[in-house]
Protein backbone atom coordinates (compact mmCIF):
# COMPACT_ATOMS: atom_id res chain seq x y z
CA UNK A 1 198.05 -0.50 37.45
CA UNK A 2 198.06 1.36 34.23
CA UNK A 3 198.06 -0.39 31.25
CA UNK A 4 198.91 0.87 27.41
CA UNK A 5 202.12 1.71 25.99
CA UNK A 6 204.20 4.91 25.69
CA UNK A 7 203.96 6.55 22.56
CA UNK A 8 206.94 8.71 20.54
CA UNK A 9 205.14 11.79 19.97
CA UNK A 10 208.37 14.26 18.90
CA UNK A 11 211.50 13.20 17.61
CA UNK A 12 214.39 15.54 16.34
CA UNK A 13 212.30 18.36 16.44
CA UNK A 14 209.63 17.15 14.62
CA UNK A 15 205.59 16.71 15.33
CA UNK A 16 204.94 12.53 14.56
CA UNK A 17 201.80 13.60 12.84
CA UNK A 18 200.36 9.86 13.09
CA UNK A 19 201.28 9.03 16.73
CA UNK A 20 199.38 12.25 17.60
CA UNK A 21 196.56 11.14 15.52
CA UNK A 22 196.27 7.89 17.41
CA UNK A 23 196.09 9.29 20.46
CA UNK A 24 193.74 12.24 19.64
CA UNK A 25 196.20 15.01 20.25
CA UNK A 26 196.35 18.36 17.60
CA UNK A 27 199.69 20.29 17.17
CA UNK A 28 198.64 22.90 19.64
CA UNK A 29 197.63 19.91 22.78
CA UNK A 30 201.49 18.53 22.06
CA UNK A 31 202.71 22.30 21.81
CA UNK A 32 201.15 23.16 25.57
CA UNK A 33 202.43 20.04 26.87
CA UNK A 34 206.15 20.42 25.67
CA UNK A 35 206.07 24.43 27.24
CA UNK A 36 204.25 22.79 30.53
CA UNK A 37 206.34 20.10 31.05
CA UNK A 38 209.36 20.46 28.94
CA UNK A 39 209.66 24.08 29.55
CA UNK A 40 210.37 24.48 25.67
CA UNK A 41 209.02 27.40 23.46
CA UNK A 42 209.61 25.51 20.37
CA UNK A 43 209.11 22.07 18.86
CA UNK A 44 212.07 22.28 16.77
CA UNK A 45 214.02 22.42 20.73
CA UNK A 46 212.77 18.77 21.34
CA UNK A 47 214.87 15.78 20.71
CA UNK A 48 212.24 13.14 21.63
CA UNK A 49 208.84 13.50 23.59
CA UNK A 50 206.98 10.55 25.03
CA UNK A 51 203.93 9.99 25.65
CA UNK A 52 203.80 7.96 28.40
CA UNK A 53 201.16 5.51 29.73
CA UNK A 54 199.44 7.70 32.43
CA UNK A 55 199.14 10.70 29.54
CA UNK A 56 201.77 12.75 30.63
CA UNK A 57 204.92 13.93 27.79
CA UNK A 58 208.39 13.42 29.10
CA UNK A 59 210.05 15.86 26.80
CA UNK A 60 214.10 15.29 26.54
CA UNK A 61 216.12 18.64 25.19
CA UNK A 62 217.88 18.64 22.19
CA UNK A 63 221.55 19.27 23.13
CA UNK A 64 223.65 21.75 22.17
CA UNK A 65 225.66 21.48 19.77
């Protein structure tokens, strides 16, 4: 069983500077996760990013509007 807590790491677009801090990750670690497993070039694409309890980031798309 894995234990912890998901984390918000993006929201709207925009790098949560302290959640990233407390969980060790720099700009560029959130930036190769979100093109890996978001398939997005750009933070500002992101409407929320998770990170979850077994260290992956779910990354939701912004929609278009």
């Amino acid at each position: 069983m894995i234990k912890g807590r998901s984390d918000i790491i993006v929201r709207d677009g925009a790098l949560d500077a302290a959640a990233a801090r407390r969980n060790r990750l720099s700009e560029h670690d959130v930036l190769e996760d979100l093109r890996l497993n978001g398939n997005v070039a750009e933070m500002r694409e992101v409407g929320l990013a998770v990170l979850e309890r077994n260290g992956h980031i779910s990354v939701v798309r912004r929609s278009a509007q």
